[in-house]
Protein backbone atom coordinates (compact mmCIF):
# COMPACT_ATOMS: atom_id res chain seq x y z
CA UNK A 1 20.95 24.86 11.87
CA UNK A 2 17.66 23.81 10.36
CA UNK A 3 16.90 20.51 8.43
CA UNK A 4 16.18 22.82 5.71
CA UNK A 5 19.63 25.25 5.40
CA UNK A 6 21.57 21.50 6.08
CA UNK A 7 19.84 20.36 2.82
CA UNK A 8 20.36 23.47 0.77
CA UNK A 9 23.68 23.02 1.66
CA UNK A 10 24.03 19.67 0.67
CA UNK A 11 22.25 20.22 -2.64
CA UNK A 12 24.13 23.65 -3.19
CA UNK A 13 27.93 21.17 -3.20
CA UNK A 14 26.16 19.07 -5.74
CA UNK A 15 26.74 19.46 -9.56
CA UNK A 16 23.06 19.62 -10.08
CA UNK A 17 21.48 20.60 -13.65
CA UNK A 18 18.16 21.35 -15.11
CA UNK A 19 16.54 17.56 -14.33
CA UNK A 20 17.12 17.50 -11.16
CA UNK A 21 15.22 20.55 -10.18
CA UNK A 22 12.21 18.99 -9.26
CA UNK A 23 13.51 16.18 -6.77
CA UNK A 24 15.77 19.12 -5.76
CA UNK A 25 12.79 21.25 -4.85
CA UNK A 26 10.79 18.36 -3.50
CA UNK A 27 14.15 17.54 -0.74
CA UNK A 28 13.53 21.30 0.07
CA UNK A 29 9.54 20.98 0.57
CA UNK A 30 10.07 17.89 3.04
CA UNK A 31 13.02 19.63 4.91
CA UNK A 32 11.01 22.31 5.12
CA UNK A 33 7.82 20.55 6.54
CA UNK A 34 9.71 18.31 9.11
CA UNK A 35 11.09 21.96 10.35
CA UNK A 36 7.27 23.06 10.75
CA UNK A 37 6.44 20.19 12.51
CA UNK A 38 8.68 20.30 15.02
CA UNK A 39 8.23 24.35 15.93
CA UNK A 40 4.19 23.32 16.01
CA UNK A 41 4.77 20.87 18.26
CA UNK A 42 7.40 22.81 20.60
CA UNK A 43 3.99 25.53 20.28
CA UNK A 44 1.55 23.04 21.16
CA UNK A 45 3.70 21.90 24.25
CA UNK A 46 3.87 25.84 25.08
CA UNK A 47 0.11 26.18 24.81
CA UNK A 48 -0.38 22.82 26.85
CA UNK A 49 1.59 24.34 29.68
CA UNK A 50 -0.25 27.74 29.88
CA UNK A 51 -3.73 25.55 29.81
CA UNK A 52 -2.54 23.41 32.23
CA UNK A 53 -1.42 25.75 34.81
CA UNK A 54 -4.77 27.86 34.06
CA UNK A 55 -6.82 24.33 34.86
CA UNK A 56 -8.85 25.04 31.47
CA UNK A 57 -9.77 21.13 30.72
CA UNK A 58 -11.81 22.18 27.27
CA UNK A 59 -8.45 23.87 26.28
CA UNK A 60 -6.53 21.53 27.40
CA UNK A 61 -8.42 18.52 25.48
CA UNK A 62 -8.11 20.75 22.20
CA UNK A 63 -4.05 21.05 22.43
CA UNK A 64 -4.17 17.57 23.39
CA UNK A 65 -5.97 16.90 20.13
CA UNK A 66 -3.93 19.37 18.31
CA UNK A 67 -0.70 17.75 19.29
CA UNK A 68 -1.64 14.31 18.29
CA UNK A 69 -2.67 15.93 14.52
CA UNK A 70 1.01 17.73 14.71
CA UNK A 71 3.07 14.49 15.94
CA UNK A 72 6.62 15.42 15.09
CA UNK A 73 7.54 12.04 15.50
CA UNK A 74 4.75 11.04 12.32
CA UNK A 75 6.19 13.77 10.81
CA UNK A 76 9.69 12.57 10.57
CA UNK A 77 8.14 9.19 10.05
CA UNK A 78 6.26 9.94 7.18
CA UNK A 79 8.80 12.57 5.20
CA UNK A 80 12.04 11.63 6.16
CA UNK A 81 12.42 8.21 4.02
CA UNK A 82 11.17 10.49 1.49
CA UNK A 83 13.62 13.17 1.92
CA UNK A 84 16.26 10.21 2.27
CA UNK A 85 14.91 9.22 -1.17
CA UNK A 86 15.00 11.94 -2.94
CA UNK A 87 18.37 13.00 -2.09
CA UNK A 88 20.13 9.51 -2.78
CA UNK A 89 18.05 10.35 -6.27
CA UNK A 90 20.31 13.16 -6.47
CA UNK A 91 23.46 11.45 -5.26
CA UNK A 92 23.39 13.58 -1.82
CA UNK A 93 24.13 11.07 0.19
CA UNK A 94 27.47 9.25 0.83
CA UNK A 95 26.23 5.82 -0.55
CA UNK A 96 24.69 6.82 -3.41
CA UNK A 97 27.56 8.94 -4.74
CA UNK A 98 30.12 7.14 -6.80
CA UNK A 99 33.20 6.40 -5.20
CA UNK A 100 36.63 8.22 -5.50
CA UNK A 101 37.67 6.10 -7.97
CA UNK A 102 34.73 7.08 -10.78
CA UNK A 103 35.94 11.22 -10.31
CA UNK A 104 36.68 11.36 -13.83
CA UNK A 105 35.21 13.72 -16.66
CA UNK A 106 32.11 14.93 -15.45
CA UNK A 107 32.60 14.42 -12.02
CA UNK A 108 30.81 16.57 -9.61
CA UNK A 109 31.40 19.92 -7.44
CA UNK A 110 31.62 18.42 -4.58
CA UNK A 111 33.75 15.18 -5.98
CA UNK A 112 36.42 18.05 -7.29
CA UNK A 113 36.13 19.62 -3.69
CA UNK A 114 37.13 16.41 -2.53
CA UNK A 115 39.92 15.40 -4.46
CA UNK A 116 41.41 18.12 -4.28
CA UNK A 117 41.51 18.26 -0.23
CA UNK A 118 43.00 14.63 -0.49
């Protein structure tokens, strides 16, 4: 499962309305690019292979290049305290949602799914 369908799941058990739209939207973009950067660096590994095993050097030096720009790692770095931001902005994460105790009037989708498991 991608980072992206995990998140859309996430946000789809929330009781989300109208204002949070835009953070919700902005968790999808930086799933969505920390999926990217981890199939162009699985391509840029591919490509280093086949230039490796054809002994082109100036090829070679350009994936090499290319990779570095494409760091997954950076990547994850760079978006995922974002992503981790924005969905504790939308109470997606188990810290930032209220506890059992606060599932009163109001309470959320995924509180109600909860409670009523219990």
């Amino acid at each position: 499962m991608s980072l992206l369908e995990s998140v859309g799941e996430s946000l789809a058990a929330l009781d989300l309305g109208e204002a949070d739209a835009a953070v919700a939207h902005l968790a999808r973009l930086y799933a969505t690019q920390i999926d990217r950067a981890g199939a162009a660096a699985a391509q840029a590994d591919k490509a280093l292979r086949l230039a490796e095993r054809d002994g082109d050097e100036a090829l070679m030096e350009l994936i090499a290049a290319l990779k570095t720009k494409l760091a997954e790692r950076d990547t994850l770095d760079r978006l995922g305290a974002r992503l981790h931001a924005a969905l504790v902005e939308l109470q997606a994460t188990p810290r930032s949602r209220p506890s059992r105790a606060d599932s009163g009037a109001g309470a959320g989708k995924l509180r109600g799914l909860r409670a009523a498991a219990s």
